[in-house]
C-alpha atoms as a PDB file:
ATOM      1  CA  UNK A   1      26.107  11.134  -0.894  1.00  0.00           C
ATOM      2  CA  UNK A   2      26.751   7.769   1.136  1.00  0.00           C
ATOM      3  CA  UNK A   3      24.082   7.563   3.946  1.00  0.00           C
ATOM      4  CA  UNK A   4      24.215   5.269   6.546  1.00  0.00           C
ATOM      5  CA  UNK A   5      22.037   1.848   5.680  1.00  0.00           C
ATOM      6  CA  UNK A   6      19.906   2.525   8.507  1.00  0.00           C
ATOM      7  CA  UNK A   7      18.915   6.173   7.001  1.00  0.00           C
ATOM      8  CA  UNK A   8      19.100   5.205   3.276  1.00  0.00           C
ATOM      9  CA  UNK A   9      16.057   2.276   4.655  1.00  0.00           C
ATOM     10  CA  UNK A  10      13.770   5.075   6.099  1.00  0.00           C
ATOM     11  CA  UNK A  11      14.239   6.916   3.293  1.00  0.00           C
ATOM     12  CA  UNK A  12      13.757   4.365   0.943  1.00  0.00           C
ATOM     13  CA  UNK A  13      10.564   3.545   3.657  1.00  0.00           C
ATOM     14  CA  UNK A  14       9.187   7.364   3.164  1.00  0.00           C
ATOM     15  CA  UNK A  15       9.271   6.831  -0.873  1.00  0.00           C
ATOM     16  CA  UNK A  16       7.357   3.652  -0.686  1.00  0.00           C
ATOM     17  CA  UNK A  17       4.683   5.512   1.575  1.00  0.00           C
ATOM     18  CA  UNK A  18       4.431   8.319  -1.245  1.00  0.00           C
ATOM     19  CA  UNK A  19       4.350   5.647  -4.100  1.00  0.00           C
ATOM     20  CA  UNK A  20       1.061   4.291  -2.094  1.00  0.00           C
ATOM     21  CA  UNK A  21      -0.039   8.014  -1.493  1.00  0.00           C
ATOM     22  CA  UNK A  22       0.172   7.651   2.669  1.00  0.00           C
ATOM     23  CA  UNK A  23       2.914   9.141   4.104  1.00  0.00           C
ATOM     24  CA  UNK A  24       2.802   8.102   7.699  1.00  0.00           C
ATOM     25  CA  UNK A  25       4.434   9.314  10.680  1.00  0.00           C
ATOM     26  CA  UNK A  26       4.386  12.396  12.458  1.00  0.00           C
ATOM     27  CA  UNK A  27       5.808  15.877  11.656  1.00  0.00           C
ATOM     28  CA  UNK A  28       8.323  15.330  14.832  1.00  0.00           C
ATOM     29  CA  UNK A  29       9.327  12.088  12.788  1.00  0.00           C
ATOM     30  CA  UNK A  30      10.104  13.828   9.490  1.00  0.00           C
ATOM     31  CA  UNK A  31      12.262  16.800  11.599  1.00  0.00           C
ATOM     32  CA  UNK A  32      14.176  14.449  13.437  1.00  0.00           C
ATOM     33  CA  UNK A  33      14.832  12.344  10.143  1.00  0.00           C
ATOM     34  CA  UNK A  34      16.522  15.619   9.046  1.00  0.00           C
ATOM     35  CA  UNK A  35      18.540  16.378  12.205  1.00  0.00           C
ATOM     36  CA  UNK A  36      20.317  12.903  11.480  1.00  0.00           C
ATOM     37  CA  UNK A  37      20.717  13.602   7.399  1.00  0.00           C
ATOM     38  CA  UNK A  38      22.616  16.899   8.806  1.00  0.00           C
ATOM     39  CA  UNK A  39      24.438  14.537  11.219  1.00  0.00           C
ATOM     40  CA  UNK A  40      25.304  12.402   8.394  1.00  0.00           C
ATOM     41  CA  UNK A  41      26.547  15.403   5.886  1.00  0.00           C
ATOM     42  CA  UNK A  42      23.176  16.223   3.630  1.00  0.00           C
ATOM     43  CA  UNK A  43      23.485  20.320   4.318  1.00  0.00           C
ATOM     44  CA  UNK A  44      21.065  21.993   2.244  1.00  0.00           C
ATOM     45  CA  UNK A  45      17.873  24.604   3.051  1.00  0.00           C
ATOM     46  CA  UNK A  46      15.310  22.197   3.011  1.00  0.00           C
ATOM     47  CA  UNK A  47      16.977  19.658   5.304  1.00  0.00           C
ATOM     48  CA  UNK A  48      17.715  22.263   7.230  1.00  0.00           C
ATOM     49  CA  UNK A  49      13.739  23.594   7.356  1.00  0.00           C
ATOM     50  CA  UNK A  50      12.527  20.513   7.597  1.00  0.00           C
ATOM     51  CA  UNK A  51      14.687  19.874  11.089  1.00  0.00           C
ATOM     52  CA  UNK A  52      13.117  22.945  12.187  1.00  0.00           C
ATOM     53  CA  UNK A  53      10.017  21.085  12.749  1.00  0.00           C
ATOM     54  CA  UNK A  54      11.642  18.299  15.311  1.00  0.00           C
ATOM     55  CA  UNK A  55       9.395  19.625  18.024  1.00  0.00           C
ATOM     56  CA  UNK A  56       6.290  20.298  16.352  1.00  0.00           C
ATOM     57  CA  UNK A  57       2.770  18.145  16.411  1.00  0.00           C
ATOM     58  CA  UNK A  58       1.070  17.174  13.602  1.00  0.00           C
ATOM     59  CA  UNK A  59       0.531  14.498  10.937  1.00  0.00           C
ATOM     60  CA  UNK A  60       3.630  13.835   8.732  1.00  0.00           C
ATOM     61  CA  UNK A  61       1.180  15.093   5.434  1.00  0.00           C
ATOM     62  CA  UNK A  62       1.772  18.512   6.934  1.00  0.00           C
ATOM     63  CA  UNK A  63       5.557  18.641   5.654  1.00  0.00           C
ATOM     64  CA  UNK A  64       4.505  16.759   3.020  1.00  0.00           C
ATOM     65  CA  UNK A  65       6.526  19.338   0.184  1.00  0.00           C
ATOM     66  CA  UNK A  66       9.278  19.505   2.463  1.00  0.00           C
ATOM     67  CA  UNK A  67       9.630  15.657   2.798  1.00  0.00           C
ATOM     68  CA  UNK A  68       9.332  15.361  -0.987  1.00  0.00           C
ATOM     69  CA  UNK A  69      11.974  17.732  -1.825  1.00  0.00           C
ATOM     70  CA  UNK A  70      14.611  16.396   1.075  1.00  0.00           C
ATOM     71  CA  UNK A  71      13.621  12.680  -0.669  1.00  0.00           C
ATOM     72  CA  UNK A  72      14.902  14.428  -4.027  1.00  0.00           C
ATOM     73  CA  UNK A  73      17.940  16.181  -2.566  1.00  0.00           C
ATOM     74  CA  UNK A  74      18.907  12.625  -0.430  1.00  0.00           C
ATOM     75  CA  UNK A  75      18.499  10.711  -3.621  1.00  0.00           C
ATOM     76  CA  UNK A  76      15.330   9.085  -2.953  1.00  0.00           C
ATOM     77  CA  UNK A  77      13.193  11.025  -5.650  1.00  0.00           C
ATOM     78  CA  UNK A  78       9.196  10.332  -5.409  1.00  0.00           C
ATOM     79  CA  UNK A  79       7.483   8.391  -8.564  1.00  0.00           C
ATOM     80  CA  UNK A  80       5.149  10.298 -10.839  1.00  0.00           C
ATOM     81  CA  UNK A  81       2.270   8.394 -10.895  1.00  0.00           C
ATOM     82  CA  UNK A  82       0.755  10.309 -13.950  1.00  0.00           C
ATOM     83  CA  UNK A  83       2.681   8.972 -16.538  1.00  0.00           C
ATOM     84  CA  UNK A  84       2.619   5.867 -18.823  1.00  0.00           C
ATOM     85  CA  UNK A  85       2.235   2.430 -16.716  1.00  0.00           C
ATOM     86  CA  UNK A  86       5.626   1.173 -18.538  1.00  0.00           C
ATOM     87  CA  UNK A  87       7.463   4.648 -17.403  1.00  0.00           C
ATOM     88  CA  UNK A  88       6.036   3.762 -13.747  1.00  0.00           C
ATOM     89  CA  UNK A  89       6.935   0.134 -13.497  1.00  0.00           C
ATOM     90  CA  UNK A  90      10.277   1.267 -15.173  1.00  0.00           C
ATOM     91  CA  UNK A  91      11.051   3.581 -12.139  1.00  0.00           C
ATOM     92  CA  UNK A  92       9.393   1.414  -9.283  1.00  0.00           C
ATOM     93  CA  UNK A  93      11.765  -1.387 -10.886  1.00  0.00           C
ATOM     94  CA  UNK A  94      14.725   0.404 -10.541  1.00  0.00           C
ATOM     95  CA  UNK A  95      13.763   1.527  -7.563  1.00  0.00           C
ATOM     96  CA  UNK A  96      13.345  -2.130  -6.044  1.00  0.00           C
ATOM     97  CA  UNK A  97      16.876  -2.985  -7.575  1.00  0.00           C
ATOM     98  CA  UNK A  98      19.007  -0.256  -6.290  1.00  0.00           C
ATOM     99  CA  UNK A  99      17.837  -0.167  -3.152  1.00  0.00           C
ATOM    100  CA  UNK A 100      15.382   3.199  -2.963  1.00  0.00           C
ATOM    101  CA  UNK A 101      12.381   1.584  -2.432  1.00  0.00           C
ATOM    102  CA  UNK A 102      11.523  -1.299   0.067  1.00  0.00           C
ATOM    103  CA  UNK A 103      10.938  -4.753  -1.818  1.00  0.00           C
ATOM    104  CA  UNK A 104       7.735  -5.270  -0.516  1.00  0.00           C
ATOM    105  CA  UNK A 105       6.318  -1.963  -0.768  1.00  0.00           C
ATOM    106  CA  UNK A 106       7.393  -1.636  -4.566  1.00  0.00           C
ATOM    107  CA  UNK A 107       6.864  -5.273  -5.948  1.00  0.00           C
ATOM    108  CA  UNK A 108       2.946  -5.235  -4.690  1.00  0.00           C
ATOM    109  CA  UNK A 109       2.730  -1.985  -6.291  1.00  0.00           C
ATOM    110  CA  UNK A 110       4.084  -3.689  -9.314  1.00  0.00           C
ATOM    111  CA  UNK A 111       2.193  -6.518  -9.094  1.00  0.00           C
ATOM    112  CA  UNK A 112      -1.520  -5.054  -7.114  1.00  0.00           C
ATOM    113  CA  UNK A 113      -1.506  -1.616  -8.744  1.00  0.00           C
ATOM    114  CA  UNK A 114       0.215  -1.542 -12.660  1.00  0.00           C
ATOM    115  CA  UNK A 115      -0.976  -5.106 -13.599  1.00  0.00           C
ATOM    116  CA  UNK A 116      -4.323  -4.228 -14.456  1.00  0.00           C
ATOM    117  CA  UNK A 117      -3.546  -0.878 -16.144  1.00  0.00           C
ATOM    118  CA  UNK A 118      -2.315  -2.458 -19.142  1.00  0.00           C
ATOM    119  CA  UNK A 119      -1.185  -5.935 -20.693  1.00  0.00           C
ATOM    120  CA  UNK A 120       0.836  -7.514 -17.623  1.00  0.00           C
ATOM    121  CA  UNK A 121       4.536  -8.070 -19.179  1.00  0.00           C
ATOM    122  CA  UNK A 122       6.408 -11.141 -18.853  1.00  0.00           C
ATOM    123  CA  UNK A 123       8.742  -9.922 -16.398  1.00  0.00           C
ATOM    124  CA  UNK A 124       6.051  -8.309 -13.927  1.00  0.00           C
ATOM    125  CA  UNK A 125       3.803 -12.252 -14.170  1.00  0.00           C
ATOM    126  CA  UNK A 126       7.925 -13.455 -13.555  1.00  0.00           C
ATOM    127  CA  UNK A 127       7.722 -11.653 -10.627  1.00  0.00           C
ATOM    128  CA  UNK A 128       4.263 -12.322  -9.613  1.00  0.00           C
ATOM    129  CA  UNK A 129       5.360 -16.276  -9.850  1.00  0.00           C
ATOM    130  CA  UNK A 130       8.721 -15.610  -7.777  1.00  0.00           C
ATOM    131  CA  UNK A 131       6.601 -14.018  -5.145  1.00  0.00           C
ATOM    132  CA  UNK A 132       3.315 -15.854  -5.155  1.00  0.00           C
ATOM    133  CA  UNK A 133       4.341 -19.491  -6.073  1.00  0.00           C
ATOM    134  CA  UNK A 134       7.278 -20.047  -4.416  1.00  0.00           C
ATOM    135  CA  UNK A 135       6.055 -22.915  -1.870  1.00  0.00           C
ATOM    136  CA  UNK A 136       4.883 -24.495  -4.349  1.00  0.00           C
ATOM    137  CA  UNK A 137       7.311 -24.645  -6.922  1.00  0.00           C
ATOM    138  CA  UNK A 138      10.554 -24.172  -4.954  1.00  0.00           C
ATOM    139  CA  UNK A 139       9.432 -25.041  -1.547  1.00  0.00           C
ATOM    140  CA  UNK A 140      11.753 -21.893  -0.492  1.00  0.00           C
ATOM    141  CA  UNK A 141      11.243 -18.370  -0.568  1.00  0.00           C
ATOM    142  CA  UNK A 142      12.830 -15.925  -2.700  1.00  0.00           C
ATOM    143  CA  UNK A 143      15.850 -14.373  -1.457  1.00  0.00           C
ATOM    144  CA  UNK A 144      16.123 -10.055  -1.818  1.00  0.00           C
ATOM    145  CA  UNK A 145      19.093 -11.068  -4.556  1.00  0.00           C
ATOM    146  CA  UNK A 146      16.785 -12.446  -6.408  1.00  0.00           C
ATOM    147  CA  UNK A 147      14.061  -9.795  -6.453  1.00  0.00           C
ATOM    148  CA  UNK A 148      16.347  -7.264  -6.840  1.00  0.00           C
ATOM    149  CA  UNK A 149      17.482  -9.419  -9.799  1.00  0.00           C
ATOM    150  CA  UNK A 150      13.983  -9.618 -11.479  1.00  0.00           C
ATOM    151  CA  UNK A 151      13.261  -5.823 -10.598  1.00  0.00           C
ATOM    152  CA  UNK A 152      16.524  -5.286 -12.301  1.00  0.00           C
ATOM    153  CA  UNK A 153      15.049  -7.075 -15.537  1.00  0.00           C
ATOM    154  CA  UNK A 154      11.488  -5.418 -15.163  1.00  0.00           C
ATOM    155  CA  UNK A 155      13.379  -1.761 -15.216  1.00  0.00           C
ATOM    156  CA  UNK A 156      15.767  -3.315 -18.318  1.00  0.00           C
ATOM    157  CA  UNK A 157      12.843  -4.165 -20.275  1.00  0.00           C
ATOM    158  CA  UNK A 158      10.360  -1.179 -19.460  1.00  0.00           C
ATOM    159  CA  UNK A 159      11.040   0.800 -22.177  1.00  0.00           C
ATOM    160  CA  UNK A 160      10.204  -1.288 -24.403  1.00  0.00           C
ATOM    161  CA  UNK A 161       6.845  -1.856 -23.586  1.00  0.00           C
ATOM    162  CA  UNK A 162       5.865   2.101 -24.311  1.00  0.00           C
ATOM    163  CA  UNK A 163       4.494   0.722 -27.690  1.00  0.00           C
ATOM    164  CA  UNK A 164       2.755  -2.269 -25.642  1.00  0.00           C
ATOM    165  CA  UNK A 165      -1.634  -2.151 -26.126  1.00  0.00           C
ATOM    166  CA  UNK A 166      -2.890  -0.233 -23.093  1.00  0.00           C
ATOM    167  CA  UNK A 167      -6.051  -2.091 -21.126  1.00  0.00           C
ATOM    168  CA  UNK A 168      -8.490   0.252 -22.198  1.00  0.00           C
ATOM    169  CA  UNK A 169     -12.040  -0.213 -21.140  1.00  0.00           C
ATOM    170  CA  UNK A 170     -14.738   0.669 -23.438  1.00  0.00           C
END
């Protein structure tokens, strides 16, 4: 389905919330998020439940399922965090690249939360140096092309580190 940019970014906001494991907002929030995916053609049960709850109080963690499965049914899937650190990075990678998850909120994850979980590949310290170092050796900052670009390599060459040495402490 083609979403408006505006609600394909708050979606792609909610994901990078679960992917940290704080969904923020407010229950009103998440309903009225629904009323305009109906508005914009997403028709399904769930969207449909979840708009149900544009008047109610509470903290957003109290739709939490419903948000989930209208993030699945929009496109916007959550991340399994359970898995391999190479199947993660693979999916917050992709996720960076096409758009799904805000650049910020999925390259620190990339770079704060995966790199000490196992060897850091070369892509992931690429990134690290495109984000961290560029004052010093470009004297501009990176542009979203170009993250998007490395993310793009980082998802590309996931797979391949499944047979990569986990950091394993003794």
């Amino acid at each position: 389905m083609d979403l408006p940019a505006e609600l394909r970014d708050r979606l792609a906001e909610l994901r990078g919330d679960l992917l940290w494991g704080r969904l923020l907002g407010s229950v009103t929030d998440a309903g009225w998020l629904a009323c305009e995916l109906i508005e914009a053609g997403l028709d399904t049960p769930t969207v449909w439940e979840l708009a149900g709850h544009a008047l109610s109080i509470g903290p957003m963690n109290e739709v939490e399922p419903l948000v989930r499965q209208v993030l699945t049914e929009s496109g916007f899937p959550s991340i399994d965090l359970q898995r391999e650190p190479w199947a993660i990075a693979h999916d917050v990678a992709q996720g960076i690249a096409e758009g799904t998850l805000p650049l910020g909120k999925g390259a620190d994850f990339l770079i704060l939360e995966l790199r000490d979980r196992w060897t850091t590949p070369e892509e992931i310290w690429e990134l690290i140096l495109l984000i961290d170092d560029w004052e010093a050796l470009r004297g501009t900052p990176p542009s979203d092309d170009e993250l998007r670009q490395q993310a793009r390599k980082i998802a590309d060459a996931a797979s391949g580190w499944r047979n990569a040495e986990a950091d394993q402490e003794p």
